[in-house]
Protein backbone atom coordinates (compact mmCIF):
# COMPACT_ATOMS: atom_id res chain seq x y z
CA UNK A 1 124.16 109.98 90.01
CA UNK A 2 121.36 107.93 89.44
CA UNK A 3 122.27 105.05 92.05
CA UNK A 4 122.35 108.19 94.53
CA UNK A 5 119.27 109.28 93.45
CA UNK A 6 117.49 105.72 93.40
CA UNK A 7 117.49 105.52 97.45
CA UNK A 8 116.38 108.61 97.87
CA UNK A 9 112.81 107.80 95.73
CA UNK A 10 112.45 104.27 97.99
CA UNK A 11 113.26 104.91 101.77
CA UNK A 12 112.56 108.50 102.25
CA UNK A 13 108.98 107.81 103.36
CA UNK A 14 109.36 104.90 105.42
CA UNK A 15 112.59 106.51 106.92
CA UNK A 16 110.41 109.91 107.77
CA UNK A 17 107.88 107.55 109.77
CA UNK A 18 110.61 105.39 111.34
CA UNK A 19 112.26 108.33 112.52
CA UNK A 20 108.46 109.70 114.01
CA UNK A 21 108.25 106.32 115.56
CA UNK A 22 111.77 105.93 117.23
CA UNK A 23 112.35 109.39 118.19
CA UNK A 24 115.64 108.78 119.58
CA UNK A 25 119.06 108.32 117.99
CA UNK A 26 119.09 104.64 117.04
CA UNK A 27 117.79 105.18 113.35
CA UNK A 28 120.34 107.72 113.07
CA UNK A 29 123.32 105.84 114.07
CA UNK A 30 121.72 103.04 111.62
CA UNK A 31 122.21 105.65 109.06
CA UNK A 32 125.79 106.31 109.56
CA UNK A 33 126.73 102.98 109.91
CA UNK A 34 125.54 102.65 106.60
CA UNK A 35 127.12 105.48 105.25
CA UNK A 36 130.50 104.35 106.55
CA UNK A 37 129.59 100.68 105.52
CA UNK A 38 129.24 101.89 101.76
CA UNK A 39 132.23 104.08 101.98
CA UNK A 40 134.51 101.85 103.00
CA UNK A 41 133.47 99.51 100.31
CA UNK A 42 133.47 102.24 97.37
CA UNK A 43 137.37 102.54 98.86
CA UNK A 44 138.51 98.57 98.38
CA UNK A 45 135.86 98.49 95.06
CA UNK A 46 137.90 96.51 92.49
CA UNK A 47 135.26 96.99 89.97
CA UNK A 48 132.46 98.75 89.27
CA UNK A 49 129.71 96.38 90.41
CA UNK A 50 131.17 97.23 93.65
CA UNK A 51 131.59 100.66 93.43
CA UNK A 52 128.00 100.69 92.26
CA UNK A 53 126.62 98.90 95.72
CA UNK A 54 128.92 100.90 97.72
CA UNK A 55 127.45 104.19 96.27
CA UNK A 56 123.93 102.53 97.16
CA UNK A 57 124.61 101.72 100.36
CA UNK A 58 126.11 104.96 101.03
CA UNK A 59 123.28 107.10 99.57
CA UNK A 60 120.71 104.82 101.73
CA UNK A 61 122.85 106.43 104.64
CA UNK A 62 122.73 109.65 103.68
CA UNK A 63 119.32 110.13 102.64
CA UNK A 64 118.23 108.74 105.88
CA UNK A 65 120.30 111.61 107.39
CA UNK A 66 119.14 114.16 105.73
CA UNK A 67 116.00 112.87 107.08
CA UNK A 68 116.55 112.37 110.49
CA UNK A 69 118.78 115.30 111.28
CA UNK A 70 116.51 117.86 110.50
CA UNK A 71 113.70 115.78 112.45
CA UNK A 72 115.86 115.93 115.53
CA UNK A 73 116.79 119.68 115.31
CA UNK A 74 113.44 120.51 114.87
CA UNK A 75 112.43 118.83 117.93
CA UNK A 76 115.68 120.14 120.11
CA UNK A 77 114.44 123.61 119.11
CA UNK A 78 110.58 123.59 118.59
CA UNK A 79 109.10 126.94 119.31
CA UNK A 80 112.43 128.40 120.18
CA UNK A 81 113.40 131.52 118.39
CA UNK A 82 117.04 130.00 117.66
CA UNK A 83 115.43 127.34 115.54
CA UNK A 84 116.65 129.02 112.10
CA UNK A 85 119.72 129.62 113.53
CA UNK A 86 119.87 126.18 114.35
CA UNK A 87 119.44 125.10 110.53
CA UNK A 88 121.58 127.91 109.37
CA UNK A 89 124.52 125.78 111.20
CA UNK A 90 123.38 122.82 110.30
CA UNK A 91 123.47 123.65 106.30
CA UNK A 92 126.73 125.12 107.74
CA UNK A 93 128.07 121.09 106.37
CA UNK A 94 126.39 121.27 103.18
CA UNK A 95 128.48 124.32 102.42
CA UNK A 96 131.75 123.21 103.70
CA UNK A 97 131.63 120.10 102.17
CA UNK A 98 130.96 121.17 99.20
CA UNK A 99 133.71 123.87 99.15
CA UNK A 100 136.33 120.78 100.80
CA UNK A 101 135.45 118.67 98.19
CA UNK A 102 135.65 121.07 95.19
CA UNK A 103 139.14 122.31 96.40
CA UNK A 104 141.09 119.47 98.38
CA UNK A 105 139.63 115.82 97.19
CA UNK A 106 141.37 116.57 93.67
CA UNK A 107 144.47 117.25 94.48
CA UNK A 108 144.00 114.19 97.23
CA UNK A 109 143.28 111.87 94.40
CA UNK A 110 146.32 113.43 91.81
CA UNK A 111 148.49 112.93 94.75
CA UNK A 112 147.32 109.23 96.05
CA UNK A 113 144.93 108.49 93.76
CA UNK A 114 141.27 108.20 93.68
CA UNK A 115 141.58 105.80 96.83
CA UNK A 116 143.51 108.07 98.96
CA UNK A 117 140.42 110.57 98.56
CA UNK A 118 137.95 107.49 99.59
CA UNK A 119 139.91 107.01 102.51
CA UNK A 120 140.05 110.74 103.34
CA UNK A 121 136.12 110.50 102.75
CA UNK A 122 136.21 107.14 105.19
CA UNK A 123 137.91 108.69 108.18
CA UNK A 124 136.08 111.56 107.90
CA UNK A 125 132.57 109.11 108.30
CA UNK A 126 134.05 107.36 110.89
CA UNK A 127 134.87 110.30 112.69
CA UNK A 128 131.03 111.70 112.15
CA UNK A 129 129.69 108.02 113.21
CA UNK A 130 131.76 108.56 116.78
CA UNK A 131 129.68 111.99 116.94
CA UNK A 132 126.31 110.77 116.22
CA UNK A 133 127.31 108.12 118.79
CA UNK A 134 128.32 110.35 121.54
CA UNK A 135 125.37 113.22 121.11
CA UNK A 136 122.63 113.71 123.11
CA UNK A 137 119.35 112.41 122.85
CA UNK A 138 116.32 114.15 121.45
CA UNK A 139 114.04 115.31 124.03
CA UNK A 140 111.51 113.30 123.10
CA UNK A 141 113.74 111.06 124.65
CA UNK A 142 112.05 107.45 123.81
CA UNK A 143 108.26 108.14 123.43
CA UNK A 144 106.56 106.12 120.26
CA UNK A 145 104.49 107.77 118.35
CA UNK A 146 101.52 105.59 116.67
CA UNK A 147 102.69 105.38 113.16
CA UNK A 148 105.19 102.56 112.79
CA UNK A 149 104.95 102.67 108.71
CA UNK A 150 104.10 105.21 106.40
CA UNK A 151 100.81 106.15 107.28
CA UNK A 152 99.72 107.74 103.68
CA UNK A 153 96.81 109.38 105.52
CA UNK A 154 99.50 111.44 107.26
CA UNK A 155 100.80 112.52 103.62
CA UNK A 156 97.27 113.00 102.38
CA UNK A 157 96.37 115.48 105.17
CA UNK A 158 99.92 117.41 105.11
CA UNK A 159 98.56 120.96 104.79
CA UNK A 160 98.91 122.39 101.24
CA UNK A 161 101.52 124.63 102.79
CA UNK A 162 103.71 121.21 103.12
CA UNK A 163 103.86 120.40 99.40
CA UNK A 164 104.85 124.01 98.50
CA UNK A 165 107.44 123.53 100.69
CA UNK A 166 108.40 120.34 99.16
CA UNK A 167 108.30 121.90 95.33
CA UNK A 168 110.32 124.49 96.50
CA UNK A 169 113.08 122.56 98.04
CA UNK A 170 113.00 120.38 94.58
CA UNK A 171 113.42 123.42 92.39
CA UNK A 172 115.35 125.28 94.16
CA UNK A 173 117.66 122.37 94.82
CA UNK A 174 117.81 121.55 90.79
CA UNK A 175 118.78 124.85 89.93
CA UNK A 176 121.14 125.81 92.83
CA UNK A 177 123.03 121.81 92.20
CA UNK A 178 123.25 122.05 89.18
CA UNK A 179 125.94 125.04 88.90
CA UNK A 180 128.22 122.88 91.16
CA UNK A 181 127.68 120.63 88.69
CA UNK A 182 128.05 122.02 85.15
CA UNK A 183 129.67 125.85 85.60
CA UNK A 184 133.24 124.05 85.97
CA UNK A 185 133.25 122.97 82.91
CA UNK A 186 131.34 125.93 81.52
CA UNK A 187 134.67 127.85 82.36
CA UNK A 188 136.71 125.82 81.18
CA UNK A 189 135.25 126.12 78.08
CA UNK A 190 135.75 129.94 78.32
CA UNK A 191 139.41 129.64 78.95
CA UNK A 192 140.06 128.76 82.49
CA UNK A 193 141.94 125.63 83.94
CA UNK A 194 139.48 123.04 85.84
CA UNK A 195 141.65 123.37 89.08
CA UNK A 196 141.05 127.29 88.60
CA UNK A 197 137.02 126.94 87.11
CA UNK A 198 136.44 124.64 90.50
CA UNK A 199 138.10 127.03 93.06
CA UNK A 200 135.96 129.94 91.56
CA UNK A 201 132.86 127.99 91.59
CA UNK A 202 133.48 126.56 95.04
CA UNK A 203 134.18 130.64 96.24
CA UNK A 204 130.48 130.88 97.31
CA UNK A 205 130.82 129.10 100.02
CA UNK A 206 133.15 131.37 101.99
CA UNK A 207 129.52 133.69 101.29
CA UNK A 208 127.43 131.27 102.30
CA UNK A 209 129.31 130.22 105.46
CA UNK A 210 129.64 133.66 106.71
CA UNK A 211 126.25 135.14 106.20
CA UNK A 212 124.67 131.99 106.97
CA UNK A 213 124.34 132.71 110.99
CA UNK A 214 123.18 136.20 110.30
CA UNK A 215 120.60 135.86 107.94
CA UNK A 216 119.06 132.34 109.77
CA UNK A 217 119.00 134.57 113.23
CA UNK A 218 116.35 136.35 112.16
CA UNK A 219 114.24 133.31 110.59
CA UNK A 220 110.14 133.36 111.83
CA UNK A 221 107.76 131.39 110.58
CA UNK A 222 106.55 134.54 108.90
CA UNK A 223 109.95 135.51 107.20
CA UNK A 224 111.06 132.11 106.14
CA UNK A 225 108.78 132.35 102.92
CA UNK A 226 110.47 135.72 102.01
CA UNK A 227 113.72 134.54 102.33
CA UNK A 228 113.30 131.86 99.60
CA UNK A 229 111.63 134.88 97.44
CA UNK A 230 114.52 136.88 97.90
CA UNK A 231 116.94 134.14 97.44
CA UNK A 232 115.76 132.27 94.55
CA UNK A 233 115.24 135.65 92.62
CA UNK A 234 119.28 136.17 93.45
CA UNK A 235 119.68 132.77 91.91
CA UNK A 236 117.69 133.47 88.79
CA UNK A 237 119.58 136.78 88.58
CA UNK A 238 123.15 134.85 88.84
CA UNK A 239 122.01 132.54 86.10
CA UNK A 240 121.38 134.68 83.95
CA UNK A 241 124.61 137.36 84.20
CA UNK A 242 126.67 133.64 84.24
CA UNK A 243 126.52 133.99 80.62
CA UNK A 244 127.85 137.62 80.02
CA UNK A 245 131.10 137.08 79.53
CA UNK A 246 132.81 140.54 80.63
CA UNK A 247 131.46 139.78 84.23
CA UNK A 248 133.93 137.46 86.04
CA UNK A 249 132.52 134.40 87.65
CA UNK A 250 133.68 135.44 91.02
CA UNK A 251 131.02 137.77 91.22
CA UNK A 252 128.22 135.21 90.33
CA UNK A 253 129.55 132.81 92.97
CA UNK A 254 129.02 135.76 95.65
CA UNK A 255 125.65 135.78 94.09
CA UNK A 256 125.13 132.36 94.26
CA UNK A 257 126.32 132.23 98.20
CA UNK A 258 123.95 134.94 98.71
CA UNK A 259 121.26 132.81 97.29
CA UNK A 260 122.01 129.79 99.51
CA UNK A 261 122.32 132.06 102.64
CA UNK A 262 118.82 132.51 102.43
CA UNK A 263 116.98 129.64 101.24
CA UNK A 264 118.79 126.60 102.73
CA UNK A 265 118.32 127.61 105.85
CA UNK A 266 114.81 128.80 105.35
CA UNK A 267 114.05 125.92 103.29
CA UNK A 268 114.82 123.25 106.50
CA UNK A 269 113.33 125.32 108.94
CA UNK A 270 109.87 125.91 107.37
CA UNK A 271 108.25 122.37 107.70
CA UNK A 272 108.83 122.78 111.62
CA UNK A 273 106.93 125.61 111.04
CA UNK A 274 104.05 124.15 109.47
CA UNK A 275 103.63 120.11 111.18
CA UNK A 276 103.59 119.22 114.22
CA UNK A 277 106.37 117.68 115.91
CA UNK A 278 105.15 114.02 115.81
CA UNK A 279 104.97 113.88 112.32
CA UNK A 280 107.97 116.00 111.33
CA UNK A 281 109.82 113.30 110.23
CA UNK A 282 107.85 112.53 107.69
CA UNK A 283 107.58 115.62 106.16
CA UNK A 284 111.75 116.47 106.15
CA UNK A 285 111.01 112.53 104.25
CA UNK A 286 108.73 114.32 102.21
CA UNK A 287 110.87 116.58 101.33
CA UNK A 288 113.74 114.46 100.74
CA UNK A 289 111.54 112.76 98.55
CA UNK A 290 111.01 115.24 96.53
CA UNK A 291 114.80 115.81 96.20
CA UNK A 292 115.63 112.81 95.15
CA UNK A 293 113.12 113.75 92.12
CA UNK A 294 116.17 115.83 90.80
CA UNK A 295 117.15 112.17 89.01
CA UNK A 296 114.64 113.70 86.42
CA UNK A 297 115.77 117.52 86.51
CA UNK A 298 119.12 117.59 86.31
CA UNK A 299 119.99 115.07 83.15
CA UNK A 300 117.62 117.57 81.14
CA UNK A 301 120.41 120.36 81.81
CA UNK A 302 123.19 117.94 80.83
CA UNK A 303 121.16 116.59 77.78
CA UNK A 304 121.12 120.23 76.77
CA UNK A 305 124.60 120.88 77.42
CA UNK A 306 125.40 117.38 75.16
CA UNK A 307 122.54 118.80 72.14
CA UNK A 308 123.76 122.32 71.51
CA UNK A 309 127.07 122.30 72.16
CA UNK A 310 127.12 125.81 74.36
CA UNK A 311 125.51 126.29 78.16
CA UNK A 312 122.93 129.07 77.68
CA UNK A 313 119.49 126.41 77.75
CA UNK A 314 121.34 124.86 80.65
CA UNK A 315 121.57 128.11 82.94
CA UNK A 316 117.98 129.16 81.56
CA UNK A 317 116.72 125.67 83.23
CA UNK A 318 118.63 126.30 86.10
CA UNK A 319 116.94 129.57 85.90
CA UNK A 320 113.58 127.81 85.15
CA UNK A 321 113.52 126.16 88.36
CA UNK A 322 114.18 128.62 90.75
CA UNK A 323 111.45 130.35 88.94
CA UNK A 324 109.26 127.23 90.29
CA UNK A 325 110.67 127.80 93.65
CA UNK A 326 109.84 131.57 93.52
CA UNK A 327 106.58 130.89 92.92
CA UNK A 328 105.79 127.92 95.21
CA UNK A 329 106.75 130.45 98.05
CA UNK A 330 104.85 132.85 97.01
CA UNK A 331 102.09 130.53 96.93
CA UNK A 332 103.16 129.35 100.50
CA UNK A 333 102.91 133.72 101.46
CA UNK A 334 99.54 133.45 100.35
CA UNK A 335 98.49 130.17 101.49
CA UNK A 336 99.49 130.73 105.03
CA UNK A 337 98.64 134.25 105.13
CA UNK A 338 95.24 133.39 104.71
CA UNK A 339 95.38 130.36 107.05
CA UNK A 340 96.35 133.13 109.28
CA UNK A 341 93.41 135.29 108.33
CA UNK A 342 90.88 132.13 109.25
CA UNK A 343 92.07 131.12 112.49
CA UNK A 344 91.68 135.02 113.72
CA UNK A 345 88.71 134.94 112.53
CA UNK A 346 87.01 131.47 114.14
């Protein structure tokens, strides 16, 4: 996990002002040709040096996507009102791939080993690399803006509104994660076979993907904050039932879906609610950024897991920092309600 994280803390930044510079889809497709350079060379590893700088490469890829994707939809949909929907479909892939990987790469890898799922996993970037290739441009089409590097005076004079944003989508990221993560083997513990635990976890997707377009269709600059109330609080809730064992675990991974029906959504579309479009890419960098700061969240839950033999500190950290995350956006209510207040005012 770490050699994912590790990109993610160095070429976030840069990436968010390369992507304001070159608007169009060039950085992109640089991004997936590293993802399917780093793939294909975690498949044909024969040791793990070389699984290690396959995993780099690949995460270099796919931090730079989760950079640059967002950038573009933002643009494609500024001041539209389908612009939540928009990132409601887009976390659409977060969700299924999660879900796909939980249920099918498994039983790829008992079948053809742990290469056969790599080259599942290749095909599939290859495919996604033709995509990128083939899409449209952004309508900026190829205008430059000024800031070829990371211009820290563009960070420095982010709104406070931006960093909220960005401590939510840390927090709310390390909590939500982290039950992929470590409720598996948290029912296994309780009885169930790991095929079985991951299946149940990996239920809240079908939630997720089907309430997804509803919920993001009615995403306003406005309601976006509320939507990370309400869904972080389901998270915290879901956390905390996880550990009462006459409640099945189905019904805390409708929770959970519920949870990331709301925020994920809300979570991507609130910095195009708050920058302008010229320096959107660095803040979905910013925020990316922050992400990546999970390296230092998410081995506390483990350690605890590892100290005290049992799961209930883990889910109260997990609880913990969705807790942040409620906060930070009620913070952001305030914040921009008051912004609000100011500019009717002048």
């Amino acid at each position: 996990m770490a050699v994912f994280y590790l990109p993610g803390l160095l070429i976030t930044l840069p990436g968010g002002a390369i992507f304001d510079r070159y608007p169009g889809r060039k950085p992109y497709i640089v991004a997936w040709l590293l993802i399917v350079g780093g793939t294909a060379l975690m498949t044909v590893a024969t040791g793990f040096v070389m699984l290690c700088a396959g995993r780099l490469i690949f995460a270099s890829g796919l931090n730079l996507h989760n950079v640059g994707a967002p950038k573009m939809l933002a643009s494609w949909f500024r001041g539209h009102r389908r612009l939540g929907l928009a990132m409601g479909l887009y976390t659409w892939s977060f969700t299924l791939g999660v879900f796909f990987s939980l249920t099918f790469l498994g039983r790829i890898a008992e079948k053809y080993s742990w290469r056969g799922a790599m080259l599942f996993v290749l095909l599939l970037a290859v495919f996604a690399l033709f995509l990128v290739w083939s899409m449209a441009r952004s309508p900026e089409g190829t205008t430059v803006a000024s800031n070829l590097v990371l211009n820290l005076a563009t960070l420095k004079n982010f709104t406070p509104a931006v960093w909220l944003i960005a401590v939510m989508y840390l927090f709310y990221n390390a909590g939500s994660d982290s039950y992929y993560t470590f409720t598996p083997d948290y029912l296994v513990r309780r009885g169930y076979a790991l095929a079985d635990a991951s299946s149940v976890v990996g239920a809240y997707a079908w939630i997720a993907f089907g309430l997804k377009p509803f919920t993001s269709s009615f995403l306003k600059n406005k309601t976006a904050p509320w939507f990370v109330v309400f869904g972080s609080t389901v998270a915290i809730i879901a956390f905390i039932l996880l550990l009462q064992p006459h409640l099945h675990p189905m019904f805390i991974s409708v929770l959970i879906g519920i949870s990331i029906a709301f925020c994920m959504p809300a979570l991507l579309s609130l910095p195009a609610f708050f920058v302008s479009p010229e320096h959107t890419g660095q803040a979905y960098g910013l925020l990316q950024f922050f992400y990546s700061l999970g390296f230092f969240a998410q081995p506390l839950i483990g350690l605890s897991i590892d100290r005290t033999g049992g799961h209930a500190i883990a889910y109260a950290l997990m609880s913990a920092y969705c807790a942040v995350a409620l906060v930070a956006s009620l913070a952001l209510i305030v914040v921009s309600t008051r912004a609000a207040s100011v500019q009717e005012v002048s």
